[in-house]
N, C-alpha and C. Protein backbone atom coordinates (compact mmCIF):
# COMPACT_ATOMS: atom_id res chain seq x y z
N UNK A 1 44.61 133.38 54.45
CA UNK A 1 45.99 132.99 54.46
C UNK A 1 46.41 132.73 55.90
N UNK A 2 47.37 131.55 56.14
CA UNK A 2 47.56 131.25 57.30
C UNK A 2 48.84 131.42 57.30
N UNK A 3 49.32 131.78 58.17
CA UNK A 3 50.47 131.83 58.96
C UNK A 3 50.96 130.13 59.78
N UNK A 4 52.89 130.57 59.67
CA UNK A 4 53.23 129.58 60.21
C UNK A 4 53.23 129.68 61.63
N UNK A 5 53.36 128.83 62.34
CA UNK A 5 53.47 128.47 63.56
C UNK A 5 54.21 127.62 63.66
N UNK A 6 55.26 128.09 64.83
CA UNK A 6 56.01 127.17 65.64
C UNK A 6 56.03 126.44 65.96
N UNK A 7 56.55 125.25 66.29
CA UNK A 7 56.40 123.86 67.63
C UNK A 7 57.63 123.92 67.96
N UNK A 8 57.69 123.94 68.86
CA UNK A 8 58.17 123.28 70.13
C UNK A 8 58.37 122.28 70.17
N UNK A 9 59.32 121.33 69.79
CA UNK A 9 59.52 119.71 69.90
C UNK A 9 60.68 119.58 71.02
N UNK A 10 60.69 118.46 72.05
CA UNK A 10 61.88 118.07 72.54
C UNK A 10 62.32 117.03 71.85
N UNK A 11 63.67 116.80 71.62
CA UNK A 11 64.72 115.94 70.86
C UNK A 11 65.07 115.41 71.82
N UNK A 12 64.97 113.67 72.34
CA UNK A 12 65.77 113.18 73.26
C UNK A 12 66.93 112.43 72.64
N UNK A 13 67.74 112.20 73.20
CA UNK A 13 68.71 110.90 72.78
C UNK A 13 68.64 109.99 72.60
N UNK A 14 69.34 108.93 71.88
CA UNK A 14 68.72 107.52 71.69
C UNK A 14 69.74 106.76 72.81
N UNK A 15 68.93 105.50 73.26
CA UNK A 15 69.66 104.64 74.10
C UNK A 15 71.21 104.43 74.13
N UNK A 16 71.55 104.21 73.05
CA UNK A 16 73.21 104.10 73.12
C UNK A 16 74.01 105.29 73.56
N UNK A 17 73.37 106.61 73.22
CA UNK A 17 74.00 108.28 73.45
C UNK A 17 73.91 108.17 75.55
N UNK A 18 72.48 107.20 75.72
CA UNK A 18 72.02 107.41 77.31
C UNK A 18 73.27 106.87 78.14
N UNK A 19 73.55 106.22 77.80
CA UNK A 19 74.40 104.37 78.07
C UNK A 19 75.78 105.29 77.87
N UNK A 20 76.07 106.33 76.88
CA UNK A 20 77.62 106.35 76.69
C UNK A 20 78.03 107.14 77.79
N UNK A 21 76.74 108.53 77.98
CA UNK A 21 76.68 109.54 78.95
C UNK A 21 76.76 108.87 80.46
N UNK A 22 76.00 107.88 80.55
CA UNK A 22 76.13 107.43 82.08
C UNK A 22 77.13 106.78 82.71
N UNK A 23 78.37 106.45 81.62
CA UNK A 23 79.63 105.95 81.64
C UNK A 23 80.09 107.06 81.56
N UNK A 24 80.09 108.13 81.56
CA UNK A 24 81.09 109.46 82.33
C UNK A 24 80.90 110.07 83.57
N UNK A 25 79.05 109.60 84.12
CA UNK A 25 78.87 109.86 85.63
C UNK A 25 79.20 108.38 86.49
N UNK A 26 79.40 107.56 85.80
CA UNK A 26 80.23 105.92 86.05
C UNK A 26 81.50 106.20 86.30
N UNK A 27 82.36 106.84 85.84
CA UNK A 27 83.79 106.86 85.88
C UNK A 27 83.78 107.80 86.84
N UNK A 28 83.29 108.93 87.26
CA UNK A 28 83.76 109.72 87.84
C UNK A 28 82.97 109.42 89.46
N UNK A 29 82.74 108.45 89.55
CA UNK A 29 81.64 108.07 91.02
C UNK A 29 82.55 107.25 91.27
N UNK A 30 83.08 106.21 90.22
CA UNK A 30 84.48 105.10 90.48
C UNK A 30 85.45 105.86 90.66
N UNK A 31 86.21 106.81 90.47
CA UNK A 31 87.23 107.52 90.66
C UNK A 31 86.76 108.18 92.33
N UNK A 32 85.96 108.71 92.31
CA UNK A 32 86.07 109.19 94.14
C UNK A 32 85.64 107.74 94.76
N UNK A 33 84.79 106.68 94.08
CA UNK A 33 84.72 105.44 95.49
C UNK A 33 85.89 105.21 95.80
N UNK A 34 86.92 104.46 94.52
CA UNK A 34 88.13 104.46 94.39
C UNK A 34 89.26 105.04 95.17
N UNK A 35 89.15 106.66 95.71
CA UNK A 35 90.26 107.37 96.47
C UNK A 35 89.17 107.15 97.75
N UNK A 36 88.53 107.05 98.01
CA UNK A 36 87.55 106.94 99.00
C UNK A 36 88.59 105.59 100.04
N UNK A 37 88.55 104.16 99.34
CA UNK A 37 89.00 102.92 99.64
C UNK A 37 90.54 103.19 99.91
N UNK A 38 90.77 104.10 99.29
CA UNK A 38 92.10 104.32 99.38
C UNK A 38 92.59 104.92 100.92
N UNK A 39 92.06 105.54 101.18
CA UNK A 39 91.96 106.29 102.59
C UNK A 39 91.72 107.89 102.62
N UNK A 40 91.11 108.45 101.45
CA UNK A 40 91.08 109.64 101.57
C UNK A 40 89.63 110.11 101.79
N UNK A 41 89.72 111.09 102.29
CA UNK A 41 88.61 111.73 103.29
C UNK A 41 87.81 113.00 102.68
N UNK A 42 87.47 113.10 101.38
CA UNK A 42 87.14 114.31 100.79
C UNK A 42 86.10 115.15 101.47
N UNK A 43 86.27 116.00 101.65
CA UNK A 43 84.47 117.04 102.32
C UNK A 43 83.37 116.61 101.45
N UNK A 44 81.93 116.99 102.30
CA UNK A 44 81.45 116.86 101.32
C UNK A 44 81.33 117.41 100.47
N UNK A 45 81.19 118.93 100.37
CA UNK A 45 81.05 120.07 99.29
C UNK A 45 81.66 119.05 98.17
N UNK A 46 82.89 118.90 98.57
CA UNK A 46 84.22 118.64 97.03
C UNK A 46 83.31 116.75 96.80
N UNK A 47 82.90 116.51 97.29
CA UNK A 47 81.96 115.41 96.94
C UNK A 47 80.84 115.63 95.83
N UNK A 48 80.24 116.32 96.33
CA UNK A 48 79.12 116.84 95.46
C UNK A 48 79.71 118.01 94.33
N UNK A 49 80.65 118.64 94.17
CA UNK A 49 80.80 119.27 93.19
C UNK A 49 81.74 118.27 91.88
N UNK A 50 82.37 117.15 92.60
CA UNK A 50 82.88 116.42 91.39
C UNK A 50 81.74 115.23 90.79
N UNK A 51 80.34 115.41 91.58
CA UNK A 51 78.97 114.32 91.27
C UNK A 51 78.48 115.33 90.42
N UNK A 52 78.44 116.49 90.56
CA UNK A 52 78.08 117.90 89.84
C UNK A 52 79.01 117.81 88.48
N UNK A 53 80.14 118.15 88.59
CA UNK A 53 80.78 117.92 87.39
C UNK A 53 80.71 116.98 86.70
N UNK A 54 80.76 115.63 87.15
CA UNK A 54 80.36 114.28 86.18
C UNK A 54 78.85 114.65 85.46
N UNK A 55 78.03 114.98 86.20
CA UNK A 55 76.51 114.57 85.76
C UNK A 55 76.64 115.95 84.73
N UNK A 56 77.22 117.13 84.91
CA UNK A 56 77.16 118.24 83.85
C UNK A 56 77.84 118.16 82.61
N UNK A 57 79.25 117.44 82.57
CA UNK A 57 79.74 116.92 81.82
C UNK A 57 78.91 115.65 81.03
N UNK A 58 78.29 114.78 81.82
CA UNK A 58 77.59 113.54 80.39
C UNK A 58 76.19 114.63 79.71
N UNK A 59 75.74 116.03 80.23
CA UNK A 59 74.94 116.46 79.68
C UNK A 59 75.59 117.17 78.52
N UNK A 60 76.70 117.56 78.72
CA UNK A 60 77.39 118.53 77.97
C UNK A 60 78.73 118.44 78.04
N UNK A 61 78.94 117.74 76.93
CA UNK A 61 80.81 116.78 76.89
C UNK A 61 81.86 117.42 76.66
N UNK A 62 81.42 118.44 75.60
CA UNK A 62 82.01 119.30 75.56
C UNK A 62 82.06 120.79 76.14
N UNK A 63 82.00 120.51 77.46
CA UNK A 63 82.06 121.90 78.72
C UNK A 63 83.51 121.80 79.07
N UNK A 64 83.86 123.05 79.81
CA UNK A 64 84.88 122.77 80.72
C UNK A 64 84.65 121.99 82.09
N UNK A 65 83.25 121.09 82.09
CA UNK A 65 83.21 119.98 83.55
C UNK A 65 83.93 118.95 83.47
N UNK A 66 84.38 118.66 81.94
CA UNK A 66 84.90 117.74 81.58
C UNK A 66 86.45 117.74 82.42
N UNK A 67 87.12 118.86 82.17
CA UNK A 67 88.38 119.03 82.79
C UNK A 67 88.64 119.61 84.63
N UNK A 68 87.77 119.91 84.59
CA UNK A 68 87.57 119.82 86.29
C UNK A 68 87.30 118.74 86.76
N UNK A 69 86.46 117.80 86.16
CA UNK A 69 86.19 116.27 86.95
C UNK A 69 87.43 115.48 86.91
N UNK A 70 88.67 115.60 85.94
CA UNK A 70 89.15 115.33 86.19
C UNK A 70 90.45 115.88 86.57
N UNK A 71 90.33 116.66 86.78
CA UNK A 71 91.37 117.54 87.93
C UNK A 71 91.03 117.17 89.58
N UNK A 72 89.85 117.21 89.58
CA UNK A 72 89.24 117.07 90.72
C UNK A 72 89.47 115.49 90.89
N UNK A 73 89.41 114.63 90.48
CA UNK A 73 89.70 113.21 90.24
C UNK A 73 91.14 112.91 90.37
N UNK A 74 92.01 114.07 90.03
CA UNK A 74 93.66 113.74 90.79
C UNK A 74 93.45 114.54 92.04
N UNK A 75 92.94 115.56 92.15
CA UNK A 75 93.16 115.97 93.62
C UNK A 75 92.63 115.51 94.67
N UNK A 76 91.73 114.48 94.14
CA UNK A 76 91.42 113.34 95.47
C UNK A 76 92.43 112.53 95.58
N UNK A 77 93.25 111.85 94.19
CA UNK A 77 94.43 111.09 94.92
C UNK A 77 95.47 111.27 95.74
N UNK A 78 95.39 112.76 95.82
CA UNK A 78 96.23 113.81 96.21
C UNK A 78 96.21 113.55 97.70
N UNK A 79 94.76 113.20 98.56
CA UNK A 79 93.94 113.24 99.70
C UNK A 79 94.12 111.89 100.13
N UNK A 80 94.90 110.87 99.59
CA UNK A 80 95.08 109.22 100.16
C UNK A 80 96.17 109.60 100.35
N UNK A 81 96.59 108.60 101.94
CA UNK A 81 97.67 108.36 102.59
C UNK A 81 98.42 107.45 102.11
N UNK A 82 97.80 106.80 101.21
CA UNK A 82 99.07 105.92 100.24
C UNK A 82 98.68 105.67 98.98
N UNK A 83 99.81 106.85 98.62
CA UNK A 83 99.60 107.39 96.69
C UNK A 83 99.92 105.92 96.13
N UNK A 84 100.27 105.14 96.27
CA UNK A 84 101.28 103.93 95.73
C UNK A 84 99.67 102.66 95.84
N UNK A 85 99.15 102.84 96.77
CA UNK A 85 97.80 101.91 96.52
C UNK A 85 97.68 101.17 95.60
N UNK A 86 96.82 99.90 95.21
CA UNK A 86 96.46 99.21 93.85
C UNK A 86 95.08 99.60 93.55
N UNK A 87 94.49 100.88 94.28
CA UNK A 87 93.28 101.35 94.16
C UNK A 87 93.34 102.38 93.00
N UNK A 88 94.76 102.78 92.95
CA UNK A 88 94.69 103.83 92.13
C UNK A 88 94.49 103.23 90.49
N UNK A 89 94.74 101.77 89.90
CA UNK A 89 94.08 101.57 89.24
C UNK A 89 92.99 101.65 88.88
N UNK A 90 92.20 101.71 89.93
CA UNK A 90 90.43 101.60 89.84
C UNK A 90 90.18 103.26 89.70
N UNK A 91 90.76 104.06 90.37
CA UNK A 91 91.15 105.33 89.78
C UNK A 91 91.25 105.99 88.75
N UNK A 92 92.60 105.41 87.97
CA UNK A 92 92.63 105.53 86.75
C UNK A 92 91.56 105.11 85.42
N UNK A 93 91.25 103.86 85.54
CA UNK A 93 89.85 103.57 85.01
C UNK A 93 89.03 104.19 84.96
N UNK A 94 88.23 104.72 86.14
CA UNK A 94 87.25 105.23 86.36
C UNK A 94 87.65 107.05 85.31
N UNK A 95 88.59 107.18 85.80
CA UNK A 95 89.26 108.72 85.15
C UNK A 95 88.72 108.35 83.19
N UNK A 96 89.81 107.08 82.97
CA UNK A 96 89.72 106.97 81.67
C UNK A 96 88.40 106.92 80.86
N UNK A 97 87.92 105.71 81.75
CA UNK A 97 85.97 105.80 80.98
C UNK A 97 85.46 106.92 81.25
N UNK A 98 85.58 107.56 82.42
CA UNK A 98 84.89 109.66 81.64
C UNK A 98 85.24 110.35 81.02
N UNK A 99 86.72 110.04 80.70
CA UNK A 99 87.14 111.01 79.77
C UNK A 99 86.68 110.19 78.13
N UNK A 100 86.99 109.11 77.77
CA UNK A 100 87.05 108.67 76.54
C UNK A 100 85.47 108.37 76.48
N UNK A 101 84.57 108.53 77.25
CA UNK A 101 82.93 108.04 77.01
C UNK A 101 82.57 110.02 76.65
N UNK A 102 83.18 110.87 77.43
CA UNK A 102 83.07 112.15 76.92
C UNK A 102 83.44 112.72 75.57
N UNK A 103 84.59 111.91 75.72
CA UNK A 103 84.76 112.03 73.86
C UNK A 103 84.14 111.71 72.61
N UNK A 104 84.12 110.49 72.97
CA UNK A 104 83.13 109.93 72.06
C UNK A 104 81.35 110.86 71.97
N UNK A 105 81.56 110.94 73.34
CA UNK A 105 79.42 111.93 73.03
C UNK A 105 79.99 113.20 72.75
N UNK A 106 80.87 114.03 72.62
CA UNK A 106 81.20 115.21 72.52
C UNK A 106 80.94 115.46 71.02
N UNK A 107 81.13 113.96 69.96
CA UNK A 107 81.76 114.24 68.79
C UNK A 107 80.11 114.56 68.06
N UNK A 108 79.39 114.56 68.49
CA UNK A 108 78.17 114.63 67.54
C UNK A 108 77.20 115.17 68.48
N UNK A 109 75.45 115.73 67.90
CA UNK A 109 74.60 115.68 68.66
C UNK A 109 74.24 114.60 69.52
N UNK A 110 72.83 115.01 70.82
CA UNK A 110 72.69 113.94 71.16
C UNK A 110 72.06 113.05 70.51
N UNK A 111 71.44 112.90 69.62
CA UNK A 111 70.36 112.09 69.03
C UNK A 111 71.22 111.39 68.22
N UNK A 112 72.69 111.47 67.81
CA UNK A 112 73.15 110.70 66.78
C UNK A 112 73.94 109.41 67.28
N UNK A 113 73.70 108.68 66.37
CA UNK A 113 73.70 107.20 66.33
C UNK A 113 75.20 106.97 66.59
N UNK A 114 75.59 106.11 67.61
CA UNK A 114 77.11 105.55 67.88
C UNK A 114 77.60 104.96 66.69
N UNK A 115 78.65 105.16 66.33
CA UNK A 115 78.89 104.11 65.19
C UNK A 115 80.08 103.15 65.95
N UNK A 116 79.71 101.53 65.77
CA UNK A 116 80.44 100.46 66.38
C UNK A 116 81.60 100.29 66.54
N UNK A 117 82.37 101.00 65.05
CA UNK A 117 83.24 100.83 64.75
C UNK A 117 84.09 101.82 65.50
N UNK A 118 84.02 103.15 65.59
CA UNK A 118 84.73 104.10 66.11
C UNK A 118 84.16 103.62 67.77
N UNK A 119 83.68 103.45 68.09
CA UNK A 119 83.15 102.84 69.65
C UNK A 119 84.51 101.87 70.06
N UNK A 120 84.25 100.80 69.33
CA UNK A 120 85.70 99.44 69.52
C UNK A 120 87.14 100.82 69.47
N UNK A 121 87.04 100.97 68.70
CA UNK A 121 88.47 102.60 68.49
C UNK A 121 89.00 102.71 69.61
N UNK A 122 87.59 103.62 69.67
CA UNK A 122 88.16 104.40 71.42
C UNK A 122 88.26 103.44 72.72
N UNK A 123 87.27 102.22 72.69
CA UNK A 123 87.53 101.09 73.31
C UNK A 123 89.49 100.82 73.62
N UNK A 124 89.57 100.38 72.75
CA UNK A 124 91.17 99.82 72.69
C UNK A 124 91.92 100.88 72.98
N UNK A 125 91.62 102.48 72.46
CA UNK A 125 92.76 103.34 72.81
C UNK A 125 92.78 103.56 74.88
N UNK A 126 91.55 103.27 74.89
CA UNK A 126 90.96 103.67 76.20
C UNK A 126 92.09 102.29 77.25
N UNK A 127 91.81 101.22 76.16
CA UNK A 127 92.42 99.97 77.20
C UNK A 127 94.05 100.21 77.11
N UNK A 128 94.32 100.56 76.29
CA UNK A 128 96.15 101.04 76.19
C UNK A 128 96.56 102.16 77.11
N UNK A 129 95.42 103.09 77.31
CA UNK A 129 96.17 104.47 78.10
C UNK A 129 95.90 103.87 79.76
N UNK A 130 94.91 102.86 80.10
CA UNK A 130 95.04 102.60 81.51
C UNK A 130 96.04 101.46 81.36
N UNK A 131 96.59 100.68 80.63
CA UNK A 131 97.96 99.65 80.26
C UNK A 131 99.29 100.41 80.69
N UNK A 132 98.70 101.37 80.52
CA UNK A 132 99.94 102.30 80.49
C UNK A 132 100.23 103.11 82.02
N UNK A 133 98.93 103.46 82.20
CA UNK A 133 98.98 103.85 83.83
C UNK A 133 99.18 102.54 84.94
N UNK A 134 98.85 101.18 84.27
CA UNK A 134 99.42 100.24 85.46
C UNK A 134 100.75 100.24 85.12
N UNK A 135 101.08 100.26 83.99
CA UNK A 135 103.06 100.04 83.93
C UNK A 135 103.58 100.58 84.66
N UNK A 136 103.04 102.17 84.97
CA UNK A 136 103.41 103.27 85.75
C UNK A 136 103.21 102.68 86.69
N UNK A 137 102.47 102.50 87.19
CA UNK A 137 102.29 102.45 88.90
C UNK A 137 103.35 100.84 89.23
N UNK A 138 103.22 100.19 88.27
CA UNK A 138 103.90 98.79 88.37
C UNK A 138 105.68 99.22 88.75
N UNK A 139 105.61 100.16 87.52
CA UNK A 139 107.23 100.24 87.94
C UNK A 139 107.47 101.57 89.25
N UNK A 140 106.92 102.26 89.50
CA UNK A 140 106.75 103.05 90.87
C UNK A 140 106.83 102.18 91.95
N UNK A 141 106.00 101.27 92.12
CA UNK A 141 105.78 100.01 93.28
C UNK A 141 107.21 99.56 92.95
N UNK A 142 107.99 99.11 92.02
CA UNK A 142 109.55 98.57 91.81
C UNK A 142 110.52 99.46 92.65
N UNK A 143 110.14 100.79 91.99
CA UNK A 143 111.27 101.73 91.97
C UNK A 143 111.16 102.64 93.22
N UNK A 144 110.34 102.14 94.16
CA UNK A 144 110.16 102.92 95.69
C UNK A 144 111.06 102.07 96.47
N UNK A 145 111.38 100.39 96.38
CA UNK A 145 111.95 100.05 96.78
C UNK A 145 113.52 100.00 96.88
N UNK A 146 113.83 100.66 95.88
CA UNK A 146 115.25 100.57 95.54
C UNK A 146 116.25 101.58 96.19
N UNK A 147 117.38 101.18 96.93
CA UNK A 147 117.67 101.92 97.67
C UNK A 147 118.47 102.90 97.23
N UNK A 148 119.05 103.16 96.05
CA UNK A 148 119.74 103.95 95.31
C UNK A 148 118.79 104.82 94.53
N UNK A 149 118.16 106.14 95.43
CA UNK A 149 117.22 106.82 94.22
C UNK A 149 117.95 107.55 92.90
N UNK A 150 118.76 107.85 92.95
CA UNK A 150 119.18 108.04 91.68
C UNK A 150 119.55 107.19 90.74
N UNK A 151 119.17 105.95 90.67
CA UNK A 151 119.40 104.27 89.90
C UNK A 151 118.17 104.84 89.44
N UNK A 152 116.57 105.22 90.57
CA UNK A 152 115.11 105.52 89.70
C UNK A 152 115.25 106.38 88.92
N UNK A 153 115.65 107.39 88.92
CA UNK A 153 115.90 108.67 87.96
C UNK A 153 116.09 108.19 86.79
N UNK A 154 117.41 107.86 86.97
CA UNK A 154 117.43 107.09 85.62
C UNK A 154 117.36 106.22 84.98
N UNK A 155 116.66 105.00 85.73
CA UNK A 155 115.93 104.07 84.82
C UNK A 155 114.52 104.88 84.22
N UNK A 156 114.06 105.73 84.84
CA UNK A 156 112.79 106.84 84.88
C UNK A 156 113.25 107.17 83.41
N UNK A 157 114.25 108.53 83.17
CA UNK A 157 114.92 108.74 82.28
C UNK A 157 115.17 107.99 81.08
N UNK A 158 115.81 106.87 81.20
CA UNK A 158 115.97 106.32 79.70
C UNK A 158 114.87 105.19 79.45
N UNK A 159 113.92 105.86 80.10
CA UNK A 159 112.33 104.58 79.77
C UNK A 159 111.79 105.93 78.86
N UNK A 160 111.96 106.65 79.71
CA UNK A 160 111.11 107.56 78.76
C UNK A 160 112.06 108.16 77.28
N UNK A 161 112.93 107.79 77.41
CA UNK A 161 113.46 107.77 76.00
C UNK A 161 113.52 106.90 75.01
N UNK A 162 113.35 105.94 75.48
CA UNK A 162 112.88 105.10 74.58
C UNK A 162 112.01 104.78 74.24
N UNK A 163 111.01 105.24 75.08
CA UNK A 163 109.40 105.47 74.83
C UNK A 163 109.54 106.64 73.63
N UNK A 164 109.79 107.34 73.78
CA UNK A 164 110.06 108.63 72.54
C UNK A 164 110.73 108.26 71.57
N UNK A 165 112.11 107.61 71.45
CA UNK A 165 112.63 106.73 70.16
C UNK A 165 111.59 105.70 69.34
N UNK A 166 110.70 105.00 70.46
CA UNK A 166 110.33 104.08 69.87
C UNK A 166 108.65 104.65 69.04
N UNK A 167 108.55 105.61 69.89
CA UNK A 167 106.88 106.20 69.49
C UNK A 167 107.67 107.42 67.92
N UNK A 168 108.37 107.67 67.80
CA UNK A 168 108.73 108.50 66.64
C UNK A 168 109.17 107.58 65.67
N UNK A 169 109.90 106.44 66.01
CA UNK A 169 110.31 105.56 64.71
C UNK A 169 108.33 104.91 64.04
N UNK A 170 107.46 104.65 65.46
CA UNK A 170 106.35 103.72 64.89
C UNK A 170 105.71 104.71 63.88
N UNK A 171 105.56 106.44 64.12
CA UNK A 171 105.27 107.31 63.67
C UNK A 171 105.22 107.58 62.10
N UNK A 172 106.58 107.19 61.97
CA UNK A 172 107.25 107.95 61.27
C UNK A 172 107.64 106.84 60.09
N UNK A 173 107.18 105.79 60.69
CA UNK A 173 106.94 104.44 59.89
C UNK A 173 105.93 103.46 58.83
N UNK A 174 104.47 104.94 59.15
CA UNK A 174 103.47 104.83 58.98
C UNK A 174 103.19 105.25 57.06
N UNK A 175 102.88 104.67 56.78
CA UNK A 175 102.36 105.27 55.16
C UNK A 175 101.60 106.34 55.38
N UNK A 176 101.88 107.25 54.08
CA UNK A 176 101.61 108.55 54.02
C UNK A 176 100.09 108.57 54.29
N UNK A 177 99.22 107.54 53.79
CA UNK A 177 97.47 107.47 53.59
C UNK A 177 96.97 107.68 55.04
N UNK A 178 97.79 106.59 55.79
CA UNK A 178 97.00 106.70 57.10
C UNK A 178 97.25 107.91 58.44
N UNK A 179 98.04 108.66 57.97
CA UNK A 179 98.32 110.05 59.03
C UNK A 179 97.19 110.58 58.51
């Protein structure tokens, strides 16, 4: 009678899982080139620990490297002499594709197959939330100029209320199936 024996197999990932992971050490190398161009001067340590956090995060999406890279990814913008830049787009990008390429590999093992459809998904949600960070910075670049800062306040103010009127009516507008 024989006995079982073990193996030892390694499980690698398939190409598309490689490709999604290297778009979260992509975003987060664009996010410090990005404050880099900008004029900020990071040490190196804090260099290598947010190349550390990206590369630990596409191994493991769901770590807490995920939220330090990008903490660490505002506290470099923190480190440019001019927050108002058009770099900080390339910033934001770079932020967005590690976070939403982390999401997406977080949701399954590595070996499992992307599906296209939820890929395009997070695609488009991904292209709306940096749409949204140029509006920001678009109307910041407006509203630095204006010599009445309390006119920004509250154009600030009733944007964001109507951002909230209008995101609770689309909400709330929705058929019961698709919530």
């Amino acid at each position: 009678m024989s006995t079982p024996q073990a193996e030892r197999r390694r499980i690698y990932p398939d190409i598309d899982q490689v490709l999604l992971r290297a778009m979260v050490v992509l975003g987060g190398a664009t996010t410090l080139v990005a404050a880099q161009a900008a004029g900020a001067r990071p040490a190196q340590w804090l260099q290598a620990v947010l190349i550390g956090c990206a590369l630990l995060t596409a191994v493991r999406p769901e770590s807490i490297a995920g939220l330090a890279l990008l903490a660490g990814g505002a506290y470099l913008w923190v480190l440019t002499p001019e927050s108002l830049s058009p770099m900080v787009l390339v910033a934001a990008a770079g932020m967005v594709l590690a976070h939403v390429s982390a999401l997406v590999a977080a949701q399954g093992p590595a070996r499992m197959r992307l599906d296209g459809a939820q890929v395009r998904r997070w695609a488009v949600r991904a292209l709306v939330l940096w749409l949204a960070a140029a509006t920001v910075w678009g109307l910041s670049v407006f509203l630095a100029d204006l010599p009445e800062k309390r006119l920004a306040y509250a154009l600030g103010l009733t944007l964001l209320g109507v951002i909230a009127v209008v995101t609770t009516w689309l909400i709330s507008s929705r058929p019961e199936r698709e919530r």
